[in-house]
N, C-alpha and C. Protein backbone atom coordinates (compact mmCIF):
# COMPACT_ATOMS: atom_id res chain seq x y z
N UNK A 1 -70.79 -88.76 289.06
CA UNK A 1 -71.60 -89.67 289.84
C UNK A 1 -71.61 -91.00 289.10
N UNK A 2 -71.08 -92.53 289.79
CA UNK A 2 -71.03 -93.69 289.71
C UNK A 2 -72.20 -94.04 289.51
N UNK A 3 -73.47 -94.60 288.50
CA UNK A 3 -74.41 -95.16 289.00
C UNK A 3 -74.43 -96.31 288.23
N UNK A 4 -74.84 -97.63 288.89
CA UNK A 4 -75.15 -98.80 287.86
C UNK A 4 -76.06 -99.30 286.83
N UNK A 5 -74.93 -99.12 286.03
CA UNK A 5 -75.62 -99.43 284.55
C UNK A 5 -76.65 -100.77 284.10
N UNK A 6 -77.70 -101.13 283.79
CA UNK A 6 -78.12 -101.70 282.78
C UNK A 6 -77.66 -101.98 281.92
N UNK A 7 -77.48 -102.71 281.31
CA UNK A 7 -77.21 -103.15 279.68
C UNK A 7 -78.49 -104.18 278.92
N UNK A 8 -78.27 -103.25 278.07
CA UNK A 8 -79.29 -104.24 277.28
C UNK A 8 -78.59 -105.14 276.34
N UNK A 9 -78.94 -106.36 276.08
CA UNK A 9 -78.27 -107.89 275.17
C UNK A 9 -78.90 -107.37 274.17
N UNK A 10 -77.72 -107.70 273.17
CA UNK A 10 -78.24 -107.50 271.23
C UNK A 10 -78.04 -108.79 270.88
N UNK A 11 -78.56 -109.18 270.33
CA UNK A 11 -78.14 -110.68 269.47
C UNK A 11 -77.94 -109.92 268.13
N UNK A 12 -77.00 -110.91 267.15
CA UNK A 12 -76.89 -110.59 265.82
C UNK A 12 -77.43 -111.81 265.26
N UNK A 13 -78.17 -111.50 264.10
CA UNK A 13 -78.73 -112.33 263.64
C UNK A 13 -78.08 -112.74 261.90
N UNK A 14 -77.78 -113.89 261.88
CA UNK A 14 -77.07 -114.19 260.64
C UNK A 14 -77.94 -114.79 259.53
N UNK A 15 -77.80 -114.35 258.22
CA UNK A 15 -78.78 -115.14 257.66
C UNK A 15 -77.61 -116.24 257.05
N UNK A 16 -78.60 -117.82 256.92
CA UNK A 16 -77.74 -119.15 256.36
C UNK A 16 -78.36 -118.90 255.00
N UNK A 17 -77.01 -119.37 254.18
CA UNK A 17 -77.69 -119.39 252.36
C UNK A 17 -77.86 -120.91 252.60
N UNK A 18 -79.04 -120.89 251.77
CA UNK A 18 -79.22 -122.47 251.82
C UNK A 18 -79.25 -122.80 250.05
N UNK A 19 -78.21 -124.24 249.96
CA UNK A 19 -77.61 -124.31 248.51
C UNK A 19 -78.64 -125.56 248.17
N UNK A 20 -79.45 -125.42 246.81
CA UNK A 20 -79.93 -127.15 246.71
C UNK A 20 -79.17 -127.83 245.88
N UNK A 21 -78.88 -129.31 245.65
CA UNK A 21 -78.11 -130.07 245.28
C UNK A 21 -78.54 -130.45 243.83
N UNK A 22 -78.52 -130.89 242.73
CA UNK A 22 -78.78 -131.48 242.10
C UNK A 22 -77.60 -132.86 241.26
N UNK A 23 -78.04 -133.64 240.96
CA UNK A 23 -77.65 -135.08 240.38
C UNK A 23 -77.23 -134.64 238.70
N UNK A 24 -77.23 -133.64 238.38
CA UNK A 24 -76.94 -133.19 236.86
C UNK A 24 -76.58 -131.91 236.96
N UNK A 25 -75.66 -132.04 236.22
CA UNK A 25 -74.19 -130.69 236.42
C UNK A 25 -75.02 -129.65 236.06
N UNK A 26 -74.93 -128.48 236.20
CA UNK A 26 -75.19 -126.89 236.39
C UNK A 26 -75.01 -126.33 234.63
N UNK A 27 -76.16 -125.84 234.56
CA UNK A 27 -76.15 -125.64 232.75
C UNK A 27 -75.41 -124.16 232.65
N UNK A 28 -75.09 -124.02 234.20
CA UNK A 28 -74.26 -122.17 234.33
C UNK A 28 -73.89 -122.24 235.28
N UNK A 29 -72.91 -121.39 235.22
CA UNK A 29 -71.60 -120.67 236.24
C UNK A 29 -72.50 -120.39 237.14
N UNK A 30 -72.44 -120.38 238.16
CA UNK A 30 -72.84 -120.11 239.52
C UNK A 30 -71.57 -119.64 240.04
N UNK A 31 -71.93 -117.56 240.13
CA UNK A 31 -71.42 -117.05 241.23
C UNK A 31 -71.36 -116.70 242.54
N UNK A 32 -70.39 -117.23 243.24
CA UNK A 32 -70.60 -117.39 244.79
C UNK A 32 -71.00 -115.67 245.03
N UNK A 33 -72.21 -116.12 246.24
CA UNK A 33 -72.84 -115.11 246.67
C UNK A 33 -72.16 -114.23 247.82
N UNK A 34 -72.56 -112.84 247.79
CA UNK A 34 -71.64 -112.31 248.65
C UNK A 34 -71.53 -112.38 249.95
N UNK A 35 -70.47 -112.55 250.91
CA UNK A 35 -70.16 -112.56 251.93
C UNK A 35 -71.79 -111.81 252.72
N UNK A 36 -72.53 -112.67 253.73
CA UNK A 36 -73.15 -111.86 254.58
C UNK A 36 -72.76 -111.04 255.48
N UNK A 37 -72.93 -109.47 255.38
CA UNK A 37 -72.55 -108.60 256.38
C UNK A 37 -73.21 -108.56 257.56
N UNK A 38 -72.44 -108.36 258.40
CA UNK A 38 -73.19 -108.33 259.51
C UNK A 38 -74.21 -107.32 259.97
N UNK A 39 -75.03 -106.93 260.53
CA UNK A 39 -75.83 -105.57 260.81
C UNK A 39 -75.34 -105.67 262.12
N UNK A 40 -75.24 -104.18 261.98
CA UNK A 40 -74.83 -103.56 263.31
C UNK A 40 -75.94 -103.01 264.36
N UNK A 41 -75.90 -103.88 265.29
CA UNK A 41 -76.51 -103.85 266.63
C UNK A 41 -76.10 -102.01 267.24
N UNK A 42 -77.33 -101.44 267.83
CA UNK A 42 -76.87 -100.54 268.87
C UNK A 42 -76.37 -100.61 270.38
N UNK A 43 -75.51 -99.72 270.37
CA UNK A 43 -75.07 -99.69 271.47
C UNK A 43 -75.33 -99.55 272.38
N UNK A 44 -75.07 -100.41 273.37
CA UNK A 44 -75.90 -100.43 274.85
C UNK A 44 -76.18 -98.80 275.31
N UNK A 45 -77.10 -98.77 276.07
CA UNK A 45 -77.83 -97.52 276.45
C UNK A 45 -77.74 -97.47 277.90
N UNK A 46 -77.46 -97.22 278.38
CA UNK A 46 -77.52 -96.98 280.09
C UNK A 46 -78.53 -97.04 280.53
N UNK A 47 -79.79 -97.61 281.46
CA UNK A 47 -81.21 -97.67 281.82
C UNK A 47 -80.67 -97.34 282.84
N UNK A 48 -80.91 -95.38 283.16
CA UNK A 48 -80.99 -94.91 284.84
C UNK A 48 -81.70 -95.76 285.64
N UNK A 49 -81.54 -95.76 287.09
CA UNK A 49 -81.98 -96.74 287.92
C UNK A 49 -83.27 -95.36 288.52
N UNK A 50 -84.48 -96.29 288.99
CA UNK A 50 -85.67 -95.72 289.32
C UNK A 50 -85.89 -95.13 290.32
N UNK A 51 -86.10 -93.81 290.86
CA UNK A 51 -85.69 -93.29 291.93
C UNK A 51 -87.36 -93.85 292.52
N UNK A 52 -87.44 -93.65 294.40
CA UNK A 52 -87.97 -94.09 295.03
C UNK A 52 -89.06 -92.71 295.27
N UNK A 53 -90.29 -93.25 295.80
CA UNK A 53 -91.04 -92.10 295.95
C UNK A 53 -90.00 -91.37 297.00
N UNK A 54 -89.42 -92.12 298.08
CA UNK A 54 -88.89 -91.52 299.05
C UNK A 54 -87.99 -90.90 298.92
N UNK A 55 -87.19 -90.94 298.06
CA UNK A 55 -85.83 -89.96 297.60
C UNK A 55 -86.32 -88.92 296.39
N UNK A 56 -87.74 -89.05 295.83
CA UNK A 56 -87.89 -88.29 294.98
C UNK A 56 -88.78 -86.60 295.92
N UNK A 57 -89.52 -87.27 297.44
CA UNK A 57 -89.87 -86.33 297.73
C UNK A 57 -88.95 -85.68 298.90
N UNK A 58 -87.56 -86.04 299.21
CA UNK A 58 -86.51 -85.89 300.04
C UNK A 58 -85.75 -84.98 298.68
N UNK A 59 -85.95 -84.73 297.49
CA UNK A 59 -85.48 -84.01 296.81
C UNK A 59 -86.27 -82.79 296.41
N UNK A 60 -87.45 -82.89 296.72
CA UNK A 60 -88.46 -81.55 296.83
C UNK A 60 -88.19 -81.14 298.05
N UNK A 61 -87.89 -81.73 299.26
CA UNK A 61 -87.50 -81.09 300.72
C UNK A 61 -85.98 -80.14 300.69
N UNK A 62 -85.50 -80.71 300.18
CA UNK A 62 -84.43 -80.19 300.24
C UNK A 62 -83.71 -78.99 298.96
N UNK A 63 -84.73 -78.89 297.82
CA UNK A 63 -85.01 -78.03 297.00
C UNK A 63 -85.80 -76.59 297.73
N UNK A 64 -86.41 -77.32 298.82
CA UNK A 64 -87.63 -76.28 299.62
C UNK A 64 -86.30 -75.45 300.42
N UNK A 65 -85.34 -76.59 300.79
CA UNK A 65 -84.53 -75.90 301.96
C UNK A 65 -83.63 -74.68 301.51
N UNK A 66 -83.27 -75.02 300.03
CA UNK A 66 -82.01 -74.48 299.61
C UNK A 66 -82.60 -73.12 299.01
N UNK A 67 -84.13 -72.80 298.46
CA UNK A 67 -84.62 -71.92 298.28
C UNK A 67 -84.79 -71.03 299.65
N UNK A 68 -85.46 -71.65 300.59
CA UNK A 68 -85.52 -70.92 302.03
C UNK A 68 -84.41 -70.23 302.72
N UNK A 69 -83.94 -70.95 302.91
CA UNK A 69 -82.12 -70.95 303.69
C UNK A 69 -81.03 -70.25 302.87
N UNK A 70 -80.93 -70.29 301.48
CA UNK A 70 -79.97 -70.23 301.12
C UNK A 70 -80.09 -68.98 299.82
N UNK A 71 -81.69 -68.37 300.12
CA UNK A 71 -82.15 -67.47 299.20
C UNK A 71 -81.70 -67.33 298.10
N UNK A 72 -81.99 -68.71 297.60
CA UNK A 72 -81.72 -68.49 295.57
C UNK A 72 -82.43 -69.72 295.13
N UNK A 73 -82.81 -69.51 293.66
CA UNK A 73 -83.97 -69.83 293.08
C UNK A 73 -83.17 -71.27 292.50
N UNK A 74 -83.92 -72.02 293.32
CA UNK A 74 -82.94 -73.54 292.68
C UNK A 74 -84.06 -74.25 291.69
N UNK A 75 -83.64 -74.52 290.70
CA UNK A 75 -84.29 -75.01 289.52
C UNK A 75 -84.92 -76.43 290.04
N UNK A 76 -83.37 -77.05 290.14
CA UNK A 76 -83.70 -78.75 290.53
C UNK A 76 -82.74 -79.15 291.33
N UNK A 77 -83.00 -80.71 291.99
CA UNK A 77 -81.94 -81.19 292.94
C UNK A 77 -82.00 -82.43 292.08
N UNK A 78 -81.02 -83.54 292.52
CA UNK A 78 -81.28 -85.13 292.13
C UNK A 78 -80.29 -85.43 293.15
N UNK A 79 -80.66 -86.13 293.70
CA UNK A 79 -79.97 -87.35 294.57
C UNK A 79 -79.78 -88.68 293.75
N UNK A 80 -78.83 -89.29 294.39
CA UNK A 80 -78.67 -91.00 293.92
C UNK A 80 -79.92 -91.81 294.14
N UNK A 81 -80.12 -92.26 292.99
CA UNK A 81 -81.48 -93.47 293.07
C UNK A 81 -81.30 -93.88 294.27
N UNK A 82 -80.34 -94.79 294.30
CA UNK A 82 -80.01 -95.66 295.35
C UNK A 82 -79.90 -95.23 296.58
N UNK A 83 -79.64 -94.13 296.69
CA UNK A 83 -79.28 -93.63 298.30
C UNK A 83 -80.72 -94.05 299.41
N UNK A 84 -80.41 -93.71 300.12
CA UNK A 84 -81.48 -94.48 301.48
C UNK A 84 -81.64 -93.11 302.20
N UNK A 85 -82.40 -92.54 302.27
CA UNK A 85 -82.78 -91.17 302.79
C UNK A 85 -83.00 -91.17 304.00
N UNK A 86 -82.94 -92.62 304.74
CA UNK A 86 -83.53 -92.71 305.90
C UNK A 86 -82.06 -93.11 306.49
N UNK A 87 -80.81 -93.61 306.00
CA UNK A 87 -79.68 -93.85 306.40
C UNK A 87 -79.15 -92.74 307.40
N UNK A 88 -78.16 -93.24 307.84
CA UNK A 88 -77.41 -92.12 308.86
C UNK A 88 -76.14 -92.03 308.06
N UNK A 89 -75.87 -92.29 307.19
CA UNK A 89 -74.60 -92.25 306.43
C UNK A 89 -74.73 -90.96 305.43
N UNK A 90 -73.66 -90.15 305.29
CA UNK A 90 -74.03 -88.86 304.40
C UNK A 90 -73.89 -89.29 302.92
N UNK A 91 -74.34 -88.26 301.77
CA UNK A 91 -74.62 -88.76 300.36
C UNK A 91 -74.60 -87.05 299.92
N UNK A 92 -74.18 -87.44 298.84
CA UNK A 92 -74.36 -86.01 298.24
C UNK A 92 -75.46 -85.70 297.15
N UNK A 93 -75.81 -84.59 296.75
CA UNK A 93 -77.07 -84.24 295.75
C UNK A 93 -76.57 -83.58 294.54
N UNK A 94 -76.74 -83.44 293.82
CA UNK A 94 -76.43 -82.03 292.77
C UNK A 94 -77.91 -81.20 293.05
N UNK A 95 -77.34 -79.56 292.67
CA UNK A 95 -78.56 -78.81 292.55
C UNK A 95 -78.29 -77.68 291.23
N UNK A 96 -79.00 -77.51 290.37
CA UNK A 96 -79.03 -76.54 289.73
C UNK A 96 -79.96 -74.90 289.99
N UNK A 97 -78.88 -73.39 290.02
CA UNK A 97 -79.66 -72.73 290.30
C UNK A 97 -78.89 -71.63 289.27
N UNK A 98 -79.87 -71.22 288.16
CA UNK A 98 -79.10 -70.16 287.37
C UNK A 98 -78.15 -70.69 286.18
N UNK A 99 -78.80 -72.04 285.88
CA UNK A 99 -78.33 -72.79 284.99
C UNK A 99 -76.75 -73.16 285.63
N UNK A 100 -76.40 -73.29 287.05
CA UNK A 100 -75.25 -73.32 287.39
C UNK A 100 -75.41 -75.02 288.53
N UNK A 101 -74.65 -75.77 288.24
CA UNK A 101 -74.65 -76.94 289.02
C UNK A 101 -73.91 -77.22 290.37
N UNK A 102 -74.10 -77.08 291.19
CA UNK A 102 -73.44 -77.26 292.31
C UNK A 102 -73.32 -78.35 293.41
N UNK A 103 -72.92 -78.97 294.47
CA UNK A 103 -73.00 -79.91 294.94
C UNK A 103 -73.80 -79.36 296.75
N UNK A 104 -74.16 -80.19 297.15
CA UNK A 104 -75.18 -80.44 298.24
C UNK A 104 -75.28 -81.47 299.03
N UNK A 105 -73.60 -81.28 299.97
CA UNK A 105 -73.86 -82.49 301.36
C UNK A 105 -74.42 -82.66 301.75
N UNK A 106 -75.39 -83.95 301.98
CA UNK A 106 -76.51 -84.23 302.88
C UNK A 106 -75.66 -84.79 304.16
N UNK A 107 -75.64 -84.60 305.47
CA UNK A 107 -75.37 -85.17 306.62
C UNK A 107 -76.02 -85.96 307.42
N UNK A 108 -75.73 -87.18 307.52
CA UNK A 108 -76.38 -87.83 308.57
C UNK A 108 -77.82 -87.16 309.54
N UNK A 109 -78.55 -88.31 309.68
CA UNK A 109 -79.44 -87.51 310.46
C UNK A 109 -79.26 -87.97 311.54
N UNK A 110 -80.23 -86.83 312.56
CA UNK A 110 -79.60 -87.43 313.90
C UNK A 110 -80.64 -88.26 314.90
N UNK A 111 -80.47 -88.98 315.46
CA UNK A 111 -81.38 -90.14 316.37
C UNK A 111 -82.02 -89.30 317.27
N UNK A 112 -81.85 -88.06 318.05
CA UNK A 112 -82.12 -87.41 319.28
C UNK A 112 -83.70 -87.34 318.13
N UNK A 113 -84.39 -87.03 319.40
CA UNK A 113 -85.95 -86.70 319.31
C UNK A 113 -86.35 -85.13 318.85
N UNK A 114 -85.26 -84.32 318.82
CA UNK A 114 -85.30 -82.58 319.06
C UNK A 114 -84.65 -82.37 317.20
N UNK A 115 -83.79 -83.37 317.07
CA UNK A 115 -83.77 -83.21 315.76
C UNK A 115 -83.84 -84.04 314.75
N UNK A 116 -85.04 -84.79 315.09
CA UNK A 116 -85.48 -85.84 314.36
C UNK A 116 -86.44 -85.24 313.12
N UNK A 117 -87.12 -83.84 312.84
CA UNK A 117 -87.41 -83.58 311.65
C UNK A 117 -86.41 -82.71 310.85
N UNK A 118 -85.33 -82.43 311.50
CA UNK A 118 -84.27 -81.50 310.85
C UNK A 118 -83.65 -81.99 309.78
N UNK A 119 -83.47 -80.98 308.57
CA UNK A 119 -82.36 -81.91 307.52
C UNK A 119 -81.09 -81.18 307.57
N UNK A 120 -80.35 -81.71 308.12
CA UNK A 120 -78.57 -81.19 307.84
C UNK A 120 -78.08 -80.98 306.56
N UNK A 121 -77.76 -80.16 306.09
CA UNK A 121 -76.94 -80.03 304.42
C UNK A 121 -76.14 -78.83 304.63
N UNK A 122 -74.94 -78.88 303.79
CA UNK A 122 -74.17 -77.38 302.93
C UNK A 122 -73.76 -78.02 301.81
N UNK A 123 -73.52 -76.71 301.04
CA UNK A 123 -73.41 -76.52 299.99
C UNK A 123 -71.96 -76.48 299.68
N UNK A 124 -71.10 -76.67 298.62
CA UNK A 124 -70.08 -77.24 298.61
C UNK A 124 -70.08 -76.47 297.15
N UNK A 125 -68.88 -75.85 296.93
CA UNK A 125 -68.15 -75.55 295.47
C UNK A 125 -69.42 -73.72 295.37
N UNK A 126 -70.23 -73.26 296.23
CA UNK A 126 -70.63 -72.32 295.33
C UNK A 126 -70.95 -70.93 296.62
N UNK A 127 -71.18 -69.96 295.93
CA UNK A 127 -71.26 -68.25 296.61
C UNK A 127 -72.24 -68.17 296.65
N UNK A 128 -73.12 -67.97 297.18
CA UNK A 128 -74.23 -67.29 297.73
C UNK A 128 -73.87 -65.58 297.30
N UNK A 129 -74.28 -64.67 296.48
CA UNK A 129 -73.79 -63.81 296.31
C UNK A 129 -73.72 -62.63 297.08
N UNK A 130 -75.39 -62.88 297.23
CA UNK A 130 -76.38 -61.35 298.02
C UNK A 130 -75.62 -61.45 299.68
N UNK A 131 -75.43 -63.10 300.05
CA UNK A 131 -74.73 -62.87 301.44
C UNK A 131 -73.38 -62.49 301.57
N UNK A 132 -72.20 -62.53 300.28
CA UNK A 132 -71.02 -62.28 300.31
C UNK A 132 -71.11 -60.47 300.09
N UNK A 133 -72.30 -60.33 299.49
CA UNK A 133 -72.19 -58.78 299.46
C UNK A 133 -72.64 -57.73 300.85
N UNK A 134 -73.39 -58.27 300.98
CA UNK A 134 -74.20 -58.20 302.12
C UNK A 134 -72.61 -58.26 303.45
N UNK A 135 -71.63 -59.12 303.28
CA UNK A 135 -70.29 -59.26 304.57
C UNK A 135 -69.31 -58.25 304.09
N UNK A 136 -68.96 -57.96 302.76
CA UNK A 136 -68.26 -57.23 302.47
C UNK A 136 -68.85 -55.31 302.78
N UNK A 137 -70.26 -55.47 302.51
CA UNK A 137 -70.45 -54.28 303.03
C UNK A 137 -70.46 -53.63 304.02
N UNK A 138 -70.90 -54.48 305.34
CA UNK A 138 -70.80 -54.58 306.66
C UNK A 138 -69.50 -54.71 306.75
N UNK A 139 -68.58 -55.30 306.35
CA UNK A 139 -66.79 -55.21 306.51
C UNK A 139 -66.28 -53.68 306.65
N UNK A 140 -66.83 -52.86 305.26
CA UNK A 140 -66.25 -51.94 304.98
C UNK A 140 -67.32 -50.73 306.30
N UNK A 141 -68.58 -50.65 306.28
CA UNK A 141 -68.83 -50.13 307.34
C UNK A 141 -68.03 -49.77 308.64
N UNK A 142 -67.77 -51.29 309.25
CA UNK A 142 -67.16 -51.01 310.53
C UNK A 142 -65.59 -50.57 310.41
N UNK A 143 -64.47 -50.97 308.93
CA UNK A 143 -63.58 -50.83 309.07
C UNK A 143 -63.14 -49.52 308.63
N UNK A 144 -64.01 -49.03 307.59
CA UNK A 144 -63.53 -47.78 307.31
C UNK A 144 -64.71 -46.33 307.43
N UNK A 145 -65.68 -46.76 308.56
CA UNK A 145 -67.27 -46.18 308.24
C UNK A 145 -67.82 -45.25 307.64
N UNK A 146 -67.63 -46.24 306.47
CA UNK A 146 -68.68 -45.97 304.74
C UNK A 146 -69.60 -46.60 304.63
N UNK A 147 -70.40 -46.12 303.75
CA UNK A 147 -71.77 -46.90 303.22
C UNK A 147 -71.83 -47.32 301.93
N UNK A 148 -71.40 -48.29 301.47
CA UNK A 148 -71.30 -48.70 299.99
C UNK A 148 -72.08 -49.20 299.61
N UNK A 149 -72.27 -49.39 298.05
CA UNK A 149 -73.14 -50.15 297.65
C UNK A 149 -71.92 -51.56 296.84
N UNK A 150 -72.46 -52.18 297.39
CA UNK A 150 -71.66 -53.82 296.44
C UNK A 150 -72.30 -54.88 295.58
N UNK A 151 -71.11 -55.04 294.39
CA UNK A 151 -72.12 -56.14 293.62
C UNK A 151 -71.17 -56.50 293.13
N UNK A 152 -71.27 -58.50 292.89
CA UNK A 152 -70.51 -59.07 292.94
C UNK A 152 -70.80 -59.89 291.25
N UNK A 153 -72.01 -59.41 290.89
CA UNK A 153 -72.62 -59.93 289.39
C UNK A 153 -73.23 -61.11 289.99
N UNK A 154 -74.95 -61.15 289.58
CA UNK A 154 -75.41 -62.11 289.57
C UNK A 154 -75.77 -62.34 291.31
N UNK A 155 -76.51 -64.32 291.21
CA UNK A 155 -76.64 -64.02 292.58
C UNK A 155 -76.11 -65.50 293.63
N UNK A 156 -75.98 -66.32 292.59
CA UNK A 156 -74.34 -67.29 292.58
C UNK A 156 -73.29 -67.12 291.73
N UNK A 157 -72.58 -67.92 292.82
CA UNK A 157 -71.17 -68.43 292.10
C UNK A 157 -70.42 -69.58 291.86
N UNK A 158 -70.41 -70.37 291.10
CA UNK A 158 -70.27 -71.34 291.31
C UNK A 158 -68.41 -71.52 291.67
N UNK A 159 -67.61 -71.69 292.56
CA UNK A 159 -65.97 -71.64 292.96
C UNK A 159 -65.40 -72.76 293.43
N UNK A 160 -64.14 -72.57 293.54
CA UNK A 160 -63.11 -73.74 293.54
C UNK A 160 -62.33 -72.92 294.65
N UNK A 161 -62.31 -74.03 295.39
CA UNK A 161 -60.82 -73.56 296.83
C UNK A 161 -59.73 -72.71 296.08
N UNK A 162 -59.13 -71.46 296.47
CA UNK A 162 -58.06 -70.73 296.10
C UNK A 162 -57.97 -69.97 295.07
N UNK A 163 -59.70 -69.79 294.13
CA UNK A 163 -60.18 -69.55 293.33
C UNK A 163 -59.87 -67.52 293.45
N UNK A 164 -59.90 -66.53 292.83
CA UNK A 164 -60.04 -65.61 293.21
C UNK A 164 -61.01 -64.62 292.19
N UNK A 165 -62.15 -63.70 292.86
CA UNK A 165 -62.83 -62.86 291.52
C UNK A 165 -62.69 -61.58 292.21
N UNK A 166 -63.43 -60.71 291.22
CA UNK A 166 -63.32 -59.54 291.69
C UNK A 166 -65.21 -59.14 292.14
N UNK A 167 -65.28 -58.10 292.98
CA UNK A 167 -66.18 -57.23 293.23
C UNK A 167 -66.20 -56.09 293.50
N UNK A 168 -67.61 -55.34 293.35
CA UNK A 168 -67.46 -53.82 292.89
C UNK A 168 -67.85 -53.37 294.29
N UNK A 169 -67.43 -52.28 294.57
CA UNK A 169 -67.90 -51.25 295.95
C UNK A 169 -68.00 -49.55 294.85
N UNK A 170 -69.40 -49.00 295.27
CA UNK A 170 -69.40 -47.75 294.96
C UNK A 170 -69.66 -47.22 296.37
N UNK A 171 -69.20 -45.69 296.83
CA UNK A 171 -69.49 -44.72 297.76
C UNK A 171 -70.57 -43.72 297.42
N UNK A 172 -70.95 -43.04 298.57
CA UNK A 172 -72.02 -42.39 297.86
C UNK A 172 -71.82 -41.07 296.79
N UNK A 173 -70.32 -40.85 296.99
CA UNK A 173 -70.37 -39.89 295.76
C UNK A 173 -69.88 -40.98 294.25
N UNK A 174 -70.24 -41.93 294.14
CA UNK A 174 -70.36 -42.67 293.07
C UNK A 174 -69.06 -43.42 292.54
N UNK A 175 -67.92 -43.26 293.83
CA UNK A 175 -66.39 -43.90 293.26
C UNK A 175 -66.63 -44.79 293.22
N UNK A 176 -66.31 -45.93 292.30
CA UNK A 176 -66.19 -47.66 292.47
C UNK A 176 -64.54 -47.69 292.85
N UNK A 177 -64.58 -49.01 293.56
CA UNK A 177 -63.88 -49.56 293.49
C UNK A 177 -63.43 -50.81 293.22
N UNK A 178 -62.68 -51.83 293.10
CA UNK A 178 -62.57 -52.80 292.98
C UNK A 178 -62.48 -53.86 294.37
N UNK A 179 -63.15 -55.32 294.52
CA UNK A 179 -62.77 -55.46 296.24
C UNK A 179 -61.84 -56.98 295.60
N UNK A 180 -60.95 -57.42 296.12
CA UNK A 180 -60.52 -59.03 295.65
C UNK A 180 -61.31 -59.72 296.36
N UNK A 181 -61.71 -60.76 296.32
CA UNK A 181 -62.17 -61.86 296.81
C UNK A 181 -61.56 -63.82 296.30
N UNK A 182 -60.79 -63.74 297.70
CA UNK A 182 -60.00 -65.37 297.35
C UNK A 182 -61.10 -65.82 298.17
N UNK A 183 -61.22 -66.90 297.68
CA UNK A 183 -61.94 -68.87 298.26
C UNK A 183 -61.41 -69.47 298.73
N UNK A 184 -61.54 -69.84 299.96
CA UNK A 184 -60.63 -70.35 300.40
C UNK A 184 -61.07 -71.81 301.27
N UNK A 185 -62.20 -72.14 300.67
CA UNK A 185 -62.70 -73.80 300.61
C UNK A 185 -63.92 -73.82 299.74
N UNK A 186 -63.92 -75.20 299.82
CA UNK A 186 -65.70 -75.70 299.10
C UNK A 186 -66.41 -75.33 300.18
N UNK A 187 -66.37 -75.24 301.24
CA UNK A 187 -68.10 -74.52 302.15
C UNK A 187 -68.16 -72.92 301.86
N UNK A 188 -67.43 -71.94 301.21
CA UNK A 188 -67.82 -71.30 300.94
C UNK A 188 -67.01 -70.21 301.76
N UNK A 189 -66.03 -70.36 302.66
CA UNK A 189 -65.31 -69.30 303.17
C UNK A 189 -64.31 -68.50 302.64
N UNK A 190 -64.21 -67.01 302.73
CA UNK A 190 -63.68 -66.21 301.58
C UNK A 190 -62.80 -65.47 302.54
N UNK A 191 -61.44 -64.92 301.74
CA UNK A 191 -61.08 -63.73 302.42
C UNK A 191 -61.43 -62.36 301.22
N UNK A 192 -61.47 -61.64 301.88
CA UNK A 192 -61.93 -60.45 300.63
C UNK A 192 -60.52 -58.58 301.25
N UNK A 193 -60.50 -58.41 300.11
CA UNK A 193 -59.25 -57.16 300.49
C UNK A 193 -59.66 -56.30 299.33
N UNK A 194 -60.23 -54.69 300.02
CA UNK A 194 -60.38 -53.66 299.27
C UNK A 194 -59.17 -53.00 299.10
């Protein structure tokens, strides 16, 4: 994330030797004094830009959403200072859930009156786990009708398009198996093969 920097100005400050003159020669060697070093100034610091009450409580809304909707325990969100929450132009968020960082399209909102309190978002780069287990089990139900138990570790994932992991299927007499699971975008669509 691009955001604009601050800089803070250092001045360096030099000290002048100041020499006094005299009209009658020097009863001693006078050694020239040493070169003044310079002191070293710190390095500019980045001053984050100040988020708005309005984007700070459009980031508790949408922390509310991703807990509700998306049943997992999201730590935090941050949006861009700058973004305009009230824009129709989309922006993205980060969210952390499980010490895991993920991204969070916000979409345009829409002008109609019916979905004028709605917030549009998906989630981008991560698994929802309990729901990928939750499709794979129901998969294997109708295709081979078993009752498994599945677990995929944990209850995100954080993935990359074309990405591939594994998950577990047990039966009820206790066989595991192994299931593949490829990624096959950032919104989160998978193919999976037991």
């Amino acid at each position: 994330m691009n955001l604009p920097h601050a800089l803070k100005s250092s001045a360096c400050c030099l000290a002048i030797l100041m020499v006094s003159c005299q009209a009658t020669t020097p009863s001693s060697t006078v050694s020239p004094s040493p070169s003044p070093v310079p002191i070293s100034s710190p390095s500019p610091v980045p001053t984050p830009p100040v988020k708005s009450e309005a984007v700070k409580t459009f980031e508790k809304r949408l922390r509310g959403e991703l807990i509700k909707k998306a049943g997992i325990t999201v730590q935090t969100v941050s949006c861009p200072a700058q973004v305009n929450v009230e824009t129709q132009a989309p922006f993205f968020c980060q969210a952390t859930a499980e010490g895991k960082t993920f991204t969070v399209a916000v979409n345009p909102k829409s002008n109609t009156k019916t979905d004028k309190n709605e917030l549009r978002w998906n989630t981008q780069g991560v698994l929802v786990l309990a729901k990928l287990e939750q499709t794979i089990r129901q998969g294997i139900q109708q295709q081979f009708r078993l009752d498994v138990k599945t677990n995929c570790g944990g209850k995100i994932r954080v993935v990359k398009s074309g990405e591939t992991f594994q998950c577990k299927v047990t039966d009820s007499r206790g066989q595991t198996r192994p299931v593949t699971v490829r990624v096959d975008d950032e919104q989160g669509n998978v193919t999976w093969k037991l």
